[in-house]
C-alpha atoms as a PDB file:
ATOM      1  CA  UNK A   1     -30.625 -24.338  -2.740  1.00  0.00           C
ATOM      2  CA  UNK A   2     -30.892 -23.828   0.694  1.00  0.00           C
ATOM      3  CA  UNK A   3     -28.793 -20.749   1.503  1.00  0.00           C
ATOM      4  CA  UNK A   4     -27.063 -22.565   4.543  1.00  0.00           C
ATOM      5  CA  UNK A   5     -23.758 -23.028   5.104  1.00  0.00           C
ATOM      6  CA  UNK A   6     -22.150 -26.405   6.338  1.00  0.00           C
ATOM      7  CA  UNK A   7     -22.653 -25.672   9.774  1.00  0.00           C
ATOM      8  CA  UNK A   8     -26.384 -26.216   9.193  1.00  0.00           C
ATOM      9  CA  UNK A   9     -26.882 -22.575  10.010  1.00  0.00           C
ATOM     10  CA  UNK A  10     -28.644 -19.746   7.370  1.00  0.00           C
ATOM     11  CA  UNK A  11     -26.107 -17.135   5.839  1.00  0.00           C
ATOM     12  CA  UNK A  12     -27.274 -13.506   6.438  1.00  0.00           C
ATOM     13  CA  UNK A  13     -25.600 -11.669   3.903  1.00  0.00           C
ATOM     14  CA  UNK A  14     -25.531  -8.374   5.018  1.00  0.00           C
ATOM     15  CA  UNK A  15     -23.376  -5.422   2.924  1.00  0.00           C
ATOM     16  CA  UNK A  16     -21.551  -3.223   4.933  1.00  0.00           C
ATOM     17  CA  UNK A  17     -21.252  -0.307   2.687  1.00  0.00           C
ATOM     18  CA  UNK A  18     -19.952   1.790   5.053  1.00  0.00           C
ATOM     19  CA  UNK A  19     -16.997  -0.092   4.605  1.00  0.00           C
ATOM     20  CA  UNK A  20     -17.042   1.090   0.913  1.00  0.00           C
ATOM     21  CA  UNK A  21     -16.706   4.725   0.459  1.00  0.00           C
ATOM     22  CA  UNK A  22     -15.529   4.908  -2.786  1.00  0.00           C
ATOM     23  CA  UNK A  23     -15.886   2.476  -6.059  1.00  0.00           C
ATOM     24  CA  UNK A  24     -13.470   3.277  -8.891  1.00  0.00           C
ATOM     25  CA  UNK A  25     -14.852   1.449 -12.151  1.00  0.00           C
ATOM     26  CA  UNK A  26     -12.320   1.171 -14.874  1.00  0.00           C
ATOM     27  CA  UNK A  27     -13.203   0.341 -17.983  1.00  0.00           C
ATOM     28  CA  UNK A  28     -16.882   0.982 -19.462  1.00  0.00           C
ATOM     29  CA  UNK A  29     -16.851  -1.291 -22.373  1.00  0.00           C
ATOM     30  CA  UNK A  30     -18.715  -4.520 -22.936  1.00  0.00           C
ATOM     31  CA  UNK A  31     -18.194  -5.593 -18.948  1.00  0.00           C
ATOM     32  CA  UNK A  32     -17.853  -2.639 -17.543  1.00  0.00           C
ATOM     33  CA  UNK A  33     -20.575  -1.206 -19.158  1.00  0.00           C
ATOM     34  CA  UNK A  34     -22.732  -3.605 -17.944  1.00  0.00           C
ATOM     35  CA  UNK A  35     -21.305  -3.404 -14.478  1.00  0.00           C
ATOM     36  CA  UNK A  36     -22.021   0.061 -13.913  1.00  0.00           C
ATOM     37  CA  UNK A  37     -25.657   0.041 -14.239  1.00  0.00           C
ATOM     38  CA  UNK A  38     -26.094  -2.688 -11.631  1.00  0.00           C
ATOM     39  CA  UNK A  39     -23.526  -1.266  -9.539  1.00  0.00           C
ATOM     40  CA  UNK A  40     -25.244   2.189  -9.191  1.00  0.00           C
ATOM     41  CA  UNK A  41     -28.681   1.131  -8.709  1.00  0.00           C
ATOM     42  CA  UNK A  42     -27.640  -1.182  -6.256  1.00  0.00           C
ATOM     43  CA  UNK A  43     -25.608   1.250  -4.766  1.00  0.00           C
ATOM     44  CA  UNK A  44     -28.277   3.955  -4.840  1.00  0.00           C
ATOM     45  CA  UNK A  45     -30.923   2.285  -3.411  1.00  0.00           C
ATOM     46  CA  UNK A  46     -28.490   2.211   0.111  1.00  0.00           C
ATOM     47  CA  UNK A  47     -28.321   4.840   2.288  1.00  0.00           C
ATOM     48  CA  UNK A  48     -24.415   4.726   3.151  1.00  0.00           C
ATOM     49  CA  UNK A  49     -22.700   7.879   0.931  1.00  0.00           C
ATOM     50  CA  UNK A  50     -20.875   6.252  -1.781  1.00  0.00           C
ATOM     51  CA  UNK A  51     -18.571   7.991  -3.959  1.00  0.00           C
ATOM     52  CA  UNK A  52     -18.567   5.739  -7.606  1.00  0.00           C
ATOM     53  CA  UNK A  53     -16.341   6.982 -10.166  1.00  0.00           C
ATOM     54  CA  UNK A  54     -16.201   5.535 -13.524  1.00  0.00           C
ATOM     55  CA  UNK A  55     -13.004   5.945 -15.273  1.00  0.00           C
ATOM     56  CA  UNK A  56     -12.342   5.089 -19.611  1.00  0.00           C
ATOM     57  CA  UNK A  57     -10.924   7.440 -22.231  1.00  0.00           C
ATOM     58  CA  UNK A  58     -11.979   5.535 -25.351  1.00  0.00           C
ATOM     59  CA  UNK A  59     -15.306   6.006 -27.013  1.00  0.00           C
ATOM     60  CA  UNK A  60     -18.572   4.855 -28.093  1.00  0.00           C
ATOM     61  CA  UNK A  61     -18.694   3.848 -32.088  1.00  0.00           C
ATOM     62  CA  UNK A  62     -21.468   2.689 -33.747  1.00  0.00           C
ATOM     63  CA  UNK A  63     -19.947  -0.456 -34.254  1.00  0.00           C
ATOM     64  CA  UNK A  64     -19.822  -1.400 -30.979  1.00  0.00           C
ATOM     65  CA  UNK A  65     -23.701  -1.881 -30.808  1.00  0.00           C
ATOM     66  CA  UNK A  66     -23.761  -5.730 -30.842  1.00  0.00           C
ATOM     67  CA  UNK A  67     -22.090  -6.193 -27.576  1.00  0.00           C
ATOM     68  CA  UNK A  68     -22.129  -3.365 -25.855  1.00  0.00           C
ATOM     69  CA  UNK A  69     -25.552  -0.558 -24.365  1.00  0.00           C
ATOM     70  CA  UNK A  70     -24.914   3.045 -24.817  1.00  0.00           C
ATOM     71  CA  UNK A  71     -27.432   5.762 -25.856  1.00  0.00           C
ATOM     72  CA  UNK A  72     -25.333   7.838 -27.423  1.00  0.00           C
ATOM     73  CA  UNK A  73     -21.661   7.674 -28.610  1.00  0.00           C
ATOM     74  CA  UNK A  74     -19.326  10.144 -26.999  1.00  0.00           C
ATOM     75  CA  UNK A  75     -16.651   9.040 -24.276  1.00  0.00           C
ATOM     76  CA  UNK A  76     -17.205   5.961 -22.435  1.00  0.00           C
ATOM     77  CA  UNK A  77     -17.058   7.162 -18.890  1.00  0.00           C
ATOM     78  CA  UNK A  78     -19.429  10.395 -20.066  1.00  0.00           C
ATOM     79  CA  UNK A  79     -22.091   8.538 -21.351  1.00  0.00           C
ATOM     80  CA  UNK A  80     -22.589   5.786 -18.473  1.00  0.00           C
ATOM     81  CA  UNK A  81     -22.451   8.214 -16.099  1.00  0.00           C
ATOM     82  CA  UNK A  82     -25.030  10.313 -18.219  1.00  0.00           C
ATOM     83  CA  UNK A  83     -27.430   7.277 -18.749  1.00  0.00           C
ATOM     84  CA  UNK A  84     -27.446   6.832 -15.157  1.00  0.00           C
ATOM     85  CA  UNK A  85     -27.821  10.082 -13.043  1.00  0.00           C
ATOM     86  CA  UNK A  86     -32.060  10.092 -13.042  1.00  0.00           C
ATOM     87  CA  UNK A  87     -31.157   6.902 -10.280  1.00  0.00           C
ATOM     88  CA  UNK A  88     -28.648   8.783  -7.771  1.00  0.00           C
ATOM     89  CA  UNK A  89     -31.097  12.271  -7.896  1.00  0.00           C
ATOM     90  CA  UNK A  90     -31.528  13.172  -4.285  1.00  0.00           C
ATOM     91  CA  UNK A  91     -30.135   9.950  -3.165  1.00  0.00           C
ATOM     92  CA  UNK A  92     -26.801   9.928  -1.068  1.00  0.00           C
ATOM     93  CA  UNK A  93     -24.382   8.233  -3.933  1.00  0.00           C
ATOM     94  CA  UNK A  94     -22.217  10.694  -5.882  1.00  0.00           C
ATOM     95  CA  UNK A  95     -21.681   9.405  -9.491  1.00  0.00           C
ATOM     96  CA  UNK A  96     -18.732  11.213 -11.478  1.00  0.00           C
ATOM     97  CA  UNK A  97     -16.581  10.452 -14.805  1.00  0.00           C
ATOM     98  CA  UNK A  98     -13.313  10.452 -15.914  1.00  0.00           C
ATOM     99  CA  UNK A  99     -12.613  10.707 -19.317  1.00  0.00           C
ATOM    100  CA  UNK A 100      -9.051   9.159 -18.954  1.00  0.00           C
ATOM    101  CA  UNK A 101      -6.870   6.161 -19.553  1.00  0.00           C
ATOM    102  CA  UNK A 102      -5.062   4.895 -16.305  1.00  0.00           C
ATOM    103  CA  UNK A 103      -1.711   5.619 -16.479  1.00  0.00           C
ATOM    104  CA  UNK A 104       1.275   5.847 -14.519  1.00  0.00           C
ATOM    105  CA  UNK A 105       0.899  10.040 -14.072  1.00  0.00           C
ATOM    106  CA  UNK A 106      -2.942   9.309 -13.232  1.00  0.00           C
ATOM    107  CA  UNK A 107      -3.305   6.558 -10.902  1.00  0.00           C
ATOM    108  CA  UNK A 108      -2.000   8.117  -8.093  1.00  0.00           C
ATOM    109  CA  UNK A 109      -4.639  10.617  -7.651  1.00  0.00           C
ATOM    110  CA  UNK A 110      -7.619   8.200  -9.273  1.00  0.00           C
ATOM    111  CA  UNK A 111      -7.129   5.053  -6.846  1.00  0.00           C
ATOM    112  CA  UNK A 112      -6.357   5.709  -3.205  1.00  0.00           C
ATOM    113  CA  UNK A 113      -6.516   4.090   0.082  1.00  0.00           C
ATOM    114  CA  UNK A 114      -9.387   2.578   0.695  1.00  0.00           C
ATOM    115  CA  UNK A 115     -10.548   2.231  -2.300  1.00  0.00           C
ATOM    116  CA  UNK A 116     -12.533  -0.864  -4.242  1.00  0.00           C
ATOM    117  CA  UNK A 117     -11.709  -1.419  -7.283  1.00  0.00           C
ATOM    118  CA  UNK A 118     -13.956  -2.789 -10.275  1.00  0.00           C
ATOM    119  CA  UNK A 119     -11.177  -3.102 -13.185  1.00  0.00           C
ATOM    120  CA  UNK A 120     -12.988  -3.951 -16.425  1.00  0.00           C
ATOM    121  CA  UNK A 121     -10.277  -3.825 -18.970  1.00  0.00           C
ATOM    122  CA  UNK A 122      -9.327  -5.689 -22.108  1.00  0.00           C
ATOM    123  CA  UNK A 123      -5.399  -5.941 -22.143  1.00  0.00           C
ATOM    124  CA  UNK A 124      -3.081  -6.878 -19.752  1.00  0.00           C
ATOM    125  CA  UNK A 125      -0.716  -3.557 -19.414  1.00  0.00           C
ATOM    126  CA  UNK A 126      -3.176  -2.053 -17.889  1.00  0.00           C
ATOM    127  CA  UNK A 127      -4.152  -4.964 -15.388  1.00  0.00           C
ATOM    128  CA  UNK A 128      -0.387  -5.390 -14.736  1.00  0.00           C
ATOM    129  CA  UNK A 129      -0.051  -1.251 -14.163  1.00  0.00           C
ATOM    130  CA  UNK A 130      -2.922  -1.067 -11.669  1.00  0.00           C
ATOM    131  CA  UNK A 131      -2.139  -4.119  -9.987  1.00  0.00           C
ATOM    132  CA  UNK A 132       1.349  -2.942  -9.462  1.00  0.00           C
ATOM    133  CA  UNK A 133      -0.107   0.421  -8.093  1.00  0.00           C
ATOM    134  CA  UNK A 134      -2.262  -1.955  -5.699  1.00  0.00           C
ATOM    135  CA  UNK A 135       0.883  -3.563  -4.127  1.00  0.00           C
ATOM    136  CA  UNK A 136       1.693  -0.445  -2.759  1.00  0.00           C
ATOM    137  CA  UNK A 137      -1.253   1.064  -0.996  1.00  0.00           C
ATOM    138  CA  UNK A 138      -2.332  -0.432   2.655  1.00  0.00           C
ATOM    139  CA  UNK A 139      -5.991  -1.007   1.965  1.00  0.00           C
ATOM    140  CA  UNK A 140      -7.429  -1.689  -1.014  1.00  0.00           C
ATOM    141  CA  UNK A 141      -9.843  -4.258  -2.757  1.00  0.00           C
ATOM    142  CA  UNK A 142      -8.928  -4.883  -6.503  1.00  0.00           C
ATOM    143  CA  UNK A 143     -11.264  -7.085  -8.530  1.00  0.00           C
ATOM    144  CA  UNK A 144     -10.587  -7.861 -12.225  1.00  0.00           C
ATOM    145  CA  UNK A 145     -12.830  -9.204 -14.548  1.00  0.00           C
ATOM    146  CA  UNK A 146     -12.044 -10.465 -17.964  1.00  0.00           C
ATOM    147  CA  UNK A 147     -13.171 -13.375 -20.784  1.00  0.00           C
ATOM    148  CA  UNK A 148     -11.774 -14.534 -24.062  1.00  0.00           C
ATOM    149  CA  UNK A 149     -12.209 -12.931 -27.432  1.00  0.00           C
ATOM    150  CA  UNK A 150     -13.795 -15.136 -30.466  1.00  0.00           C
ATOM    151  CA  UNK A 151     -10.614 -15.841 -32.614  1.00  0.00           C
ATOM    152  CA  UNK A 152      -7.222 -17.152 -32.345  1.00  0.00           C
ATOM    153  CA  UNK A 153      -5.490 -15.382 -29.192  1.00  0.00           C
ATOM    154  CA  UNK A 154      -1.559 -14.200 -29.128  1.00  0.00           C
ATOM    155  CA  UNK A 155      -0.247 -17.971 -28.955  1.00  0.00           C
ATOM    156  CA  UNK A 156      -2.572 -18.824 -31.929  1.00  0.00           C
ATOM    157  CA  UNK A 157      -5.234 -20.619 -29.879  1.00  0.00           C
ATOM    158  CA  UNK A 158      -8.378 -20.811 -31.341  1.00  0.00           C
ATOM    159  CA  UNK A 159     -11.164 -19.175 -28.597  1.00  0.00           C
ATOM    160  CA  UNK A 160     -14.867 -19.746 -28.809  1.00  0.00           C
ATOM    161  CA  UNK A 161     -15.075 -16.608 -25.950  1.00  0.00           C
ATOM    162  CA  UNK A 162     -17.380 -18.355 -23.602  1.00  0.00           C
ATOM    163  CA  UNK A 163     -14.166 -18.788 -21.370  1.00  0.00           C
ATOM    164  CA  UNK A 164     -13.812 -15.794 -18.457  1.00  0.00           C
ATOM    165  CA  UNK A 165     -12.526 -14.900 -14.916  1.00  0.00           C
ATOM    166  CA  UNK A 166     -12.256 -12.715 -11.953  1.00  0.00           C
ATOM    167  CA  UNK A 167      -9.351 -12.240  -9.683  1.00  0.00           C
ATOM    168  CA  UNK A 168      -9.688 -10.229  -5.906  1.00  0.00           C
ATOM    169  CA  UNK A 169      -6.493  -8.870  -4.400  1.00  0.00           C
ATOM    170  CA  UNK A 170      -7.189  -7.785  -1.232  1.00  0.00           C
ATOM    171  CA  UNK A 171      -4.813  -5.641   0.929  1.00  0.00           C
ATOM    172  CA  UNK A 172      -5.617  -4.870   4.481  1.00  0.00           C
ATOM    173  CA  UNK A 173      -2.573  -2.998   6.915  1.00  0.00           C
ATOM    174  CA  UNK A 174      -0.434  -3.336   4.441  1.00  0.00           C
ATOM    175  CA  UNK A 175      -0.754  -7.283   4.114  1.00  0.00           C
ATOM    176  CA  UNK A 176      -1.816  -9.349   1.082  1.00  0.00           C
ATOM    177  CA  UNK A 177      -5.073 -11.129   2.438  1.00  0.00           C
ATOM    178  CA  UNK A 178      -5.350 -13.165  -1.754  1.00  0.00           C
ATOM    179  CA  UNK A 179      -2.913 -12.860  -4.065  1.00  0.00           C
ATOM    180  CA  UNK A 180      -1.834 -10.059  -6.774  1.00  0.00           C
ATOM    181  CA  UNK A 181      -3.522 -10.875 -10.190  1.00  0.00           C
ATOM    182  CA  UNK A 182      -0.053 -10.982 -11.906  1.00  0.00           C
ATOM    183  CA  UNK A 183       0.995 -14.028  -9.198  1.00  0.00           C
ATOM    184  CA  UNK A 184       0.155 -16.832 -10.274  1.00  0.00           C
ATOM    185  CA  UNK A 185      -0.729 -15.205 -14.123  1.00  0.00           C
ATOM    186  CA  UNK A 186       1.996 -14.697 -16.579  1.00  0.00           C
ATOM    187  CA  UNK A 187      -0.076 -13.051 -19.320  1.00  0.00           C
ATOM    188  CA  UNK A 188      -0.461 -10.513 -16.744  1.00  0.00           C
ATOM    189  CA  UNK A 189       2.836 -10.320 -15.006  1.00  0.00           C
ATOM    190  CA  UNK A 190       4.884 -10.092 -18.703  1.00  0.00           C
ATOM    191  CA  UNK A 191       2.207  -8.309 -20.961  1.00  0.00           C
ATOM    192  CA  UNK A 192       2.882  -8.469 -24.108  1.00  0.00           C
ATOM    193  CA  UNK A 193       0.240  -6.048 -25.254  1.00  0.00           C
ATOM    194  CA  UNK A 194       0.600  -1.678 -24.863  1.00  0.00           C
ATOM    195  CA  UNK A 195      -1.950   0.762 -22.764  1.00  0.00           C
ATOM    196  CA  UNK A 196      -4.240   1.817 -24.352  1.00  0.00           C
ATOM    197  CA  UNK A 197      -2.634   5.176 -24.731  1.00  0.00           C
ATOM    198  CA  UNK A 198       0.397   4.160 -25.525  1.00  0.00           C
ATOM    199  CA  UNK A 199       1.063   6.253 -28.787  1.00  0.00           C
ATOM    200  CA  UNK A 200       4.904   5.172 -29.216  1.00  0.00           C
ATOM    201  CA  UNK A 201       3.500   1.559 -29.870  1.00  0.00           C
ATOM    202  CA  UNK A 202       3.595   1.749 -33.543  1.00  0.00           C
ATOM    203  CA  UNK A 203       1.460  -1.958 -33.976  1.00  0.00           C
ATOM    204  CA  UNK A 204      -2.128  -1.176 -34.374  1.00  0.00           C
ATOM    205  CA  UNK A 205      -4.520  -2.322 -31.221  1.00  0.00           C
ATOM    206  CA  UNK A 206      -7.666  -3.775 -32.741  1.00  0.00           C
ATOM    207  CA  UNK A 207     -10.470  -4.778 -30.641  1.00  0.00           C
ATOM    208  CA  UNK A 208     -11.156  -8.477 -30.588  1.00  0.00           C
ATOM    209  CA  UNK A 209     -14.644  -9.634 -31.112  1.00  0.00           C
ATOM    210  CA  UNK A 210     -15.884 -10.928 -28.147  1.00  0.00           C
ATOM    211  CA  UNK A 211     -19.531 -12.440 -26.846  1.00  0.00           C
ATOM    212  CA  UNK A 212     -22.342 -10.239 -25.158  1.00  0.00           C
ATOM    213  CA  UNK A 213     -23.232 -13.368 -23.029  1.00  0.00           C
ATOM    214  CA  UNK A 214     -19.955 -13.957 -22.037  1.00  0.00           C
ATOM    215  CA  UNK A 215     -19.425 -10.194 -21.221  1.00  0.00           C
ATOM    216  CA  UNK A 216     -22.891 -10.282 -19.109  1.00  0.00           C
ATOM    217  CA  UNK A 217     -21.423 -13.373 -17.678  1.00  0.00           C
ATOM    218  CA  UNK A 218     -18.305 -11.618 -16.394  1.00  0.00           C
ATOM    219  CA  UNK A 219     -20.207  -8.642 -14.777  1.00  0.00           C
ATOM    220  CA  UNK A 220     -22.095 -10.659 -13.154  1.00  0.00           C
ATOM    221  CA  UNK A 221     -19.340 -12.577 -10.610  1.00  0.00           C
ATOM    222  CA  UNK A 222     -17.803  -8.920 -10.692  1.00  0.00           C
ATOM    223  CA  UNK A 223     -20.424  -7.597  -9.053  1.00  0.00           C
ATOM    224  CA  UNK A 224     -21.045 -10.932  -7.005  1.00  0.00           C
ATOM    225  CA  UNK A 225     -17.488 -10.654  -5.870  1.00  0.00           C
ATOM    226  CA  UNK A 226     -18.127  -7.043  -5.168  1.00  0.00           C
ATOM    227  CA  UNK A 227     -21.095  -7.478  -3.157  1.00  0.00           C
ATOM    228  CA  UNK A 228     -19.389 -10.212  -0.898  1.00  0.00           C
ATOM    229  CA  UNK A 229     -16.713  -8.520  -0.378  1.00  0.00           C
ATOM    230  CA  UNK A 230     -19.068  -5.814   0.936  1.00  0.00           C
ATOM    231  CA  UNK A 231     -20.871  -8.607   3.278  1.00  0.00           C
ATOM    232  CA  UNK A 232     -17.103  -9.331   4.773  1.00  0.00           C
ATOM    233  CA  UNK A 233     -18.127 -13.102   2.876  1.00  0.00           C
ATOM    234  CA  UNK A 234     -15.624 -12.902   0.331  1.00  0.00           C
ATOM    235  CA  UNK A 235     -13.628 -16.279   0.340  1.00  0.00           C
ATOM    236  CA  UNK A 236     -12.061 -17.465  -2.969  1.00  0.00           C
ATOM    237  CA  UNK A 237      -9.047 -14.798  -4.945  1.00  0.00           C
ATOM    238  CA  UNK A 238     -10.254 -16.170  -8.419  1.00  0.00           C
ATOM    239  CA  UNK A 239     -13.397 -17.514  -9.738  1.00  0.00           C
ATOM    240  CA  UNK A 240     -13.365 -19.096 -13.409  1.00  0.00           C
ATOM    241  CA  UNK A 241     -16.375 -19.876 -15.576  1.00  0.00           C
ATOM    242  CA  UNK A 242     -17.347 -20.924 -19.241  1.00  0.00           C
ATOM    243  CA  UNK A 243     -20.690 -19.904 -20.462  1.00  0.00           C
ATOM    244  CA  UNK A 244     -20.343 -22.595 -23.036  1.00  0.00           C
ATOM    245  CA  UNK A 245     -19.850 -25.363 -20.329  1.00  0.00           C
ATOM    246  CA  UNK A 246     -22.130 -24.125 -18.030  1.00  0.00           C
ATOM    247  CA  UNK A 247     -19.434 -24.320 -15.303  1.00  0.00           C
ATOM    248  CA  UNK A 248     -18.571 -21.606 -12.837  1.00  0.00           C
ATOM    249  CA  UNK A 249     -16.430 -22.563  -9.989  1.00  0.00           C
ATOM    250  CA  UNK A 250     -13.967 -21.163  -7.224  1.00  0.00           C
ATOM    251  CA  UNK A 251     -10.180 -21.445  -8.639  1.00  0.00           C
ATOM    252  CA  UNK A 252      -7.597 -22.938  -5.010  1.00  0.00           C
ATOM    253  CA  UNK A 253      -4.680 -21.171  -5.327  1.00  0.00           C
ATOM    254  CA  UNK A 254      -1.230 -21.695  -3.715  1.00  0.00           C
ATOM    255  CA  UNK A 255      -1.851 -19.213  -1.067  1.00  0.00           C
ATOM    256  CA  UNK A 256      -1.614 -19.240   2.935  1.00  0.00           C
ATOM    257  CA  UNK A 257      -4.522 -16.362   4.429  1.00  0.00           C
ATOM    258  CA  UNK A 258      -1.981 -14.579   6.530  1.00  0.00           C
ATOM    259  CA  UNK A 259      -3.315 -14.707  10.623  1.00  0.00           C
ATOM    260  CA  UNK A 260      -5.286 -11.464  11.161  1.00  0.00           C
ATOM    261  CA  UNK A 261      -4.034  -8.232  12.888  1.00  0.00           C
ATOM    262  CA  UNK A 262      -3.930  -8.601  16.602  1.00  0.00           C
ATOM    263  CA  UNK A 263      -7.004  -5.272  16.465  1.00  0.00           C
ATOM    264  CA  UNK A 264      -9.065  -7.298  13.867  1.00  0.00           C
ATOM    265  CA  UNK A 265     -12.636  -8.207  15.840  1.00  0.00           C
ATOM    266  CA  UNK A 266     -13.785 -11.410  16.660  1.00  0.00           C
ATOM    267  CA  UNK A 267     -16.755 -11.201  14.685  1.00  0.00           C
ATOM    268  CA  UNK A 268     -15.095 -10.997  11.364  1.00  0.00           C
ATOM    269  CA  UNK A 269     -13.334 -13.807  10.938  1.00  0.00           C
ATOM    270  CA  UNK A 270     -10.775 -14.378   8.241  1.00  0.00           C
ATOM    271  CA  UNK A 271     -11.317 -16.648   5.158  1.00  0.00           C
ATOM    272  CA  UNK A 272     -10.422 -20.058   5.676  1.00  0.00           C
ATOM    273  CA  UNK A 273      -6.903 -20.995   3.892  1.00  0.00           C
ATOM    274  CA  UNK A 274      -7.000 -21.723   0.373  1.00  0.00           C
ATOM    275  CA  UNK A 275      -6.453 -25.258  -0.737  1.00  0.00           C
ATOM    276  CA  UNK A 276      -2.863 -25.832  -2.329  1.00  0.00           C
ATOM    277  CA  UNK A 277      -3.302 -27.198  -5.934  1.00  0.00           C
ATOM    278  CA  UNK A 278      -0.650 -29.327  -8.413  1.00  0.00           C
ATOM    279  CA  UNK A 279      -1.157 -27.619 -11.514  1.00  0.00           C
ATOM    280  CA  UNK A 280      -1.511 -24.029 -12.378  1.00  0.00           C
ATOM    281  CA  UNK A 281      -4.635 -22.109 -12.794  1.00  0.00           C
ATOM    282  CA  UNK A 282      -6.769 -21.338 -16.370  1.00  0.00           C
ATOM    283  CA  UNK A 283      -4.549 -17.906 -17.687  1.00  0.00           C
ATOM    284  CA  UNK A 284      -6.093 -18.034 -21.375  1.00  0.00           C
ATOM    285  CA  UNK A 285      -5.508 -14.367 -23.217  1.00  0.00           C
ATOM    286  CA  UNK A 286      -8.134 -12.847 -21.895  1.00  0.00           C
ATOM    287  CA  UNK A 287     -10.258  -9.675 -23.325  1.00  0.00           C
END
């Protein structure tokens, strides 16, 4: 491929991590997991300060081995952040945990303006929670990654869980630049699934098998989406792919860029608008 865009020019893709000065990962399971350790050494070998915090309550089991890397089982966030602090010695990133669920008494204080957000999650109360926290801030980056289980799902479709996605919901002054990830997703916008914490829920949350490729899969246009967004070259709100296909591709939403804030500079640009389309987009149940 040639790297050029259709003006014939070449594409510098250039991060501007000073535009980033704090990451909050959620989530440090079989994505997020992933996502961390490519996220921090990328991340470390910069010189911008960077502030990463990585944020789960659950925990490492043994059984978890097939689809997920850990050293050592103890709390999610804990262990990551353990694995991974030889790589940010006397560098300028700061690399904490949080051994914590999201919830509505936490987020406040754990997402804030400014903020990106990397949400790695597997059920949609807490998508629909942080999202919902997201609508109400002035600047903030939200990107959600998420693929199918192996099984029958909550409408008793049969998955093969090479199915995945990632959503961007991008605030800037207090305007929606993309879409919420509960618009134009009902899964997300009526969960029918409990936080993770949620100990009044008296159904039993079991995990749902789910694919290590896939999983790798769904880090990966994370992260992609993560690092466009830090080269101000972010332009689609949803991305869709199935490892089993072989298909990854941009998903056109419904959704008008707003014009850009009379003190925006000329050289950024805003994305171009998004292509209407007829029918709605891929919402599978995903993990």
């Amino acid at each position: 491929m040639s790297g050029r865009t259709g003006r014939g020019r070449a594409a510098r893709l250039a991060p501007q991590l000073g535009d980033v000065p704090s990451v909050k990962l959620i989530g440090l399971g079989g994505v997020g997991g992933i996502a961390a350790r490519y996220l921090v050494g990328f991340l470390a070998a910069a010189s911008d300060p960077v502030r990463v915090l990585l944020i789960d309550g659950d925990e490492f089991e043994p059984r978890n081995a097939e689809r997920m890397l850990f050293s050592s089982c103890g709390n999610k966030a804990s262990v990551v952040r353990d694995d991974l602090l030889e790589f940010v010695e006397g560098g300028s990133l700061t690399l904490a945990a949080v051994e914590e669920y999201v919830s509505a008494g936490n987020l406040q204080r754990l997402i804030v303006e400014g903020d990106v957000v990397l949400l790695c999650v597997d059920n949609h109360a807490t998508r629909k929670l942080v999202s919902d926290h997201c609508r109400g801030l002035r600047n903030v980056c939200l990107i959600s990654g998420g693929n199918d289980g192996v099984g029958e799902d909550g409408a008793g479709r049969t998955q093969r869980g090479s199915f995945g996605n990632v959503q961007v919901h991008r605030r800037r002054e207090g305007v929606d630049e993309t879409p919420p990830i509960d618009a134009f997703h009902p899964e997300i916008e009526s969960p029918r699934d409990s936080l993770p914490d949620d100990v009044s829920c008296s159904e039993a949350v079991l995990s749902v098998p789910q694919l290590l490729f896939t999983n790798l899969a769904t880090a990966s246009a994370l992260l992609n989406a993560f690092f466009l967004h830090a080269c101000r070259e972010l332009r689609y709100p949803e991305l869709c792919f199935d490892i089993a296909e072989g298909l990854m591709r941009p998903v056109p939403l419904p959704w008008r860029v707003p014009d850009p804030p009379p003190a925006a500079r000329a050289e950024d640009p805003p994305p171009p608008s998004i292509r209407p389309r007829p029918t709605s987009p891929a919402s599978g149940e995903l993990g």
